[in-house]
Protein backbone atom coordinates (compact mmCIF):
# COMPACT_ATOMS: atom_id res chain seq x y z
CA UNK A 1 0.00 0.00 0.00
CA UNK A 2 1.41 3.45 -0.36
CA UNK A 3 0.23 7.29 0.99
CA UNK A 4 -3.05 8.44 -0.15
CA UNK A 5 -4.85 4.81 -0.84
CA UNK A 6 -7.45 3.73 1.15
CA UNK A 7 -7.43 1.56 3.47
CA UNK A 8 -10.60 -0.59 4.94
CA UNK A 9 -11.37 -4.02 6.74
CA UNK A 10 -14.11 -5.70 8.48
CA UNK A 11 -14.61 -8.26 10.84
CA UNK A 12 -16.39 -11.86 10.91
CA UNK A 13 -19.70 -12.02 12.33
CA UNK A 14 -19.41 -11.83 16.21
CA UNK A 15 -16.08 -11.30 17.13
CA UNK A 16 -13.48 -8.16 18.70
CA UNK A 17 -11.95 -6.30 15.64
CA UNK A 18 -8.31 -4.96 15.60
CA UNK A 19 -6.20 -4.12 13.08
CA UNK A 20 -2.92 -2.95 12.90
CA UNK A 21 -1.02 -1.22 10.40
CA UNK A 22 2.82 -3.03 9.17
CA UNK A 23 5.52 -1.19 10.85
CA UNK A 24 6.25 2.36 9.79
CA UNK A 25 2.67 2.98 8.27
CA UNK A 26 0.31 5.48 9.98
CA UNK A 27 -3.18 5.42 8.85
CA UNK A 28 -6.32 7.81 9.35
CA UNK A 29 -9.27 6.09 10.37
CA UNK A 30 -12.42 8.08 9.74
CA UNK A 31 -15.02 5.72 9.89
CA UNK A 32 -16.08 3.31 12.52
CA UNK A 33 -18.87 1.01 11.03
CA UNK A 34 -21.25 -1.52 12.83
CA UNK A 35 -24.31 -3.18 12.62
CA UNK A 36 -25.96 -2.96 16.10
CA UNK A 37 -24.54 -2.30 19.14
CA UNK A 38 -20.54 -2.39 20.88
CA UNK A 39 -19.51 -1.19 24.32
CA UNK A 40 -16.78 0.87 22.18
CA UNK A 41 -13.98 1.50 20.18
CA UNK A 42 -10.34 3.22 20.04
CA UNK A 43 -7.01 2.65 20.42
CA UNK A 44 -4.84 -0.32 21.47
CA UNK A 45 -1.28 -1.06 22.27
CA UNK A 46 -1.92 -4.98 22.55
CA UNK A 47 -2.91 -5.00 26.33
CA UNK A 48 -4.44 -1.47 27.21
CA UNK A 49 -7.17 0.68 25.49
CA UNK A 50 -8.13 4.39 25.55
CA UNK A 51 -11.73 4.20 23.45
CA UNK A 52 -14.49 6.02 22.57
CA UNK A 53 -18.38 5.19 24.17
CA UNK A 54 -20.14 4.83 21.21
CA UNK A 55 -22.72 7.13 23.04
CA UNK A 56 -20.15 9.72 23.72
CA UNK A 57 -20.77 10.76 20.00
CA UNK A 58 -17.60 9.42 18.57
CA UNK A 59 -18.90 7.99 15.23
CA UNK A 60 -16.97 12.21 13.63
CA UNK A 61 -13.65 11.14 15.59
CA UNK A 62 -10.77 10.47 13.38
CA UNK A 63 -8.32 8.19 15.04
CA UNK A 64 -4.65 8.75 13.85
CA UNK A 65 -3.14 4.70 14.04
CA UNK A 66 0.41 3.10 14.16
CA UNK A 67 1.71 -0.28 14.33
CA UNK A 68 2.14 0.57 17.92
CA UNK A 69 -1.27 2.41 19.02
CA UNK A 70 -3.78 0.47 16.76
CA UNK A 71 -7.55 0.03 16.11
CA UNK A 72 -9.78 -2.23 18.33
CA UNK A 73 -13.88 -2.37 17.88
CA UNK A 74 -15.59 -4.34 20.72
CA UNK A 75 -17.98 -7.30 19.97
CA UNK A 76 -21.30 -6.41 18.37
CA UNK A 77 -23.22 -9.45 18.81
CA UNK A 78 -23.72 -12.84 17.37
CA UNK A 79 -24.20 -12.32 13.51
CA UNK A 80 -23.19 -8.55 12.80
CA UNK A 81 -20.16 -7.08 11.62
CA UNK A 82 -17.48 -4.19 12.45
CA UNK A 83 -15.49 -2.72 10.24
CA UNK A 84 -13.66 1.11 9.60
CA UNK A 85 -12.44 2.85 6.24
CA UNK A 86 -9.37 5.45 6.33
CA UNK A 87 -6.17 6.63 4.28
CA UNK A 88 -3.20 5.91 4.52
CA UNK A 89 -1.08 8.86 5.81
CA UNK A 90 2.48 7.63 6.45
């Protein structure tokens, strides 16, 4: 992938979404998407999380992500999906 291409994933039905950029690519995130409901999403360093409450009105945030500090979308039930689009910045 290279700077200015965008970049987007989702996840199988049911289950925690993270993804994490290769090593010395940064990527814009500026869209969570879900079907239903999750307790939140944010950042992740592979043991802690600073997130968003999705009823904190984060849905306009734009989360800046490394290989280091990386996406993570709860769980949003049996059968529905998460996923995000972005760009890649770096």
């Amino acid at each position: 992938m290279a700077v200015g291409e965008v970049v987007s994933g989702m996840s199988a039905a049911g289950t925690i979404f993270t993804f994490q950029p290769a090593v010395g690519v940064e990527v814009m995130v500026s869209s969570v998407l879900r079907s239903g409901t999750t307790d939140a999403y944010g950042l992740y360093d592979g043991v802690n999380w600073a997130y968003f409450l999705t009823n904190d009105n984060a849905l306009n945030q734009k989360l800046f992500i490394t290989n280091s500090l990386y996406l993570k979308i709860n769980t949003v039930g049996a059968g529905l999906y998460s996923g995000f689009s972005g760009i890649q910045i770096k």
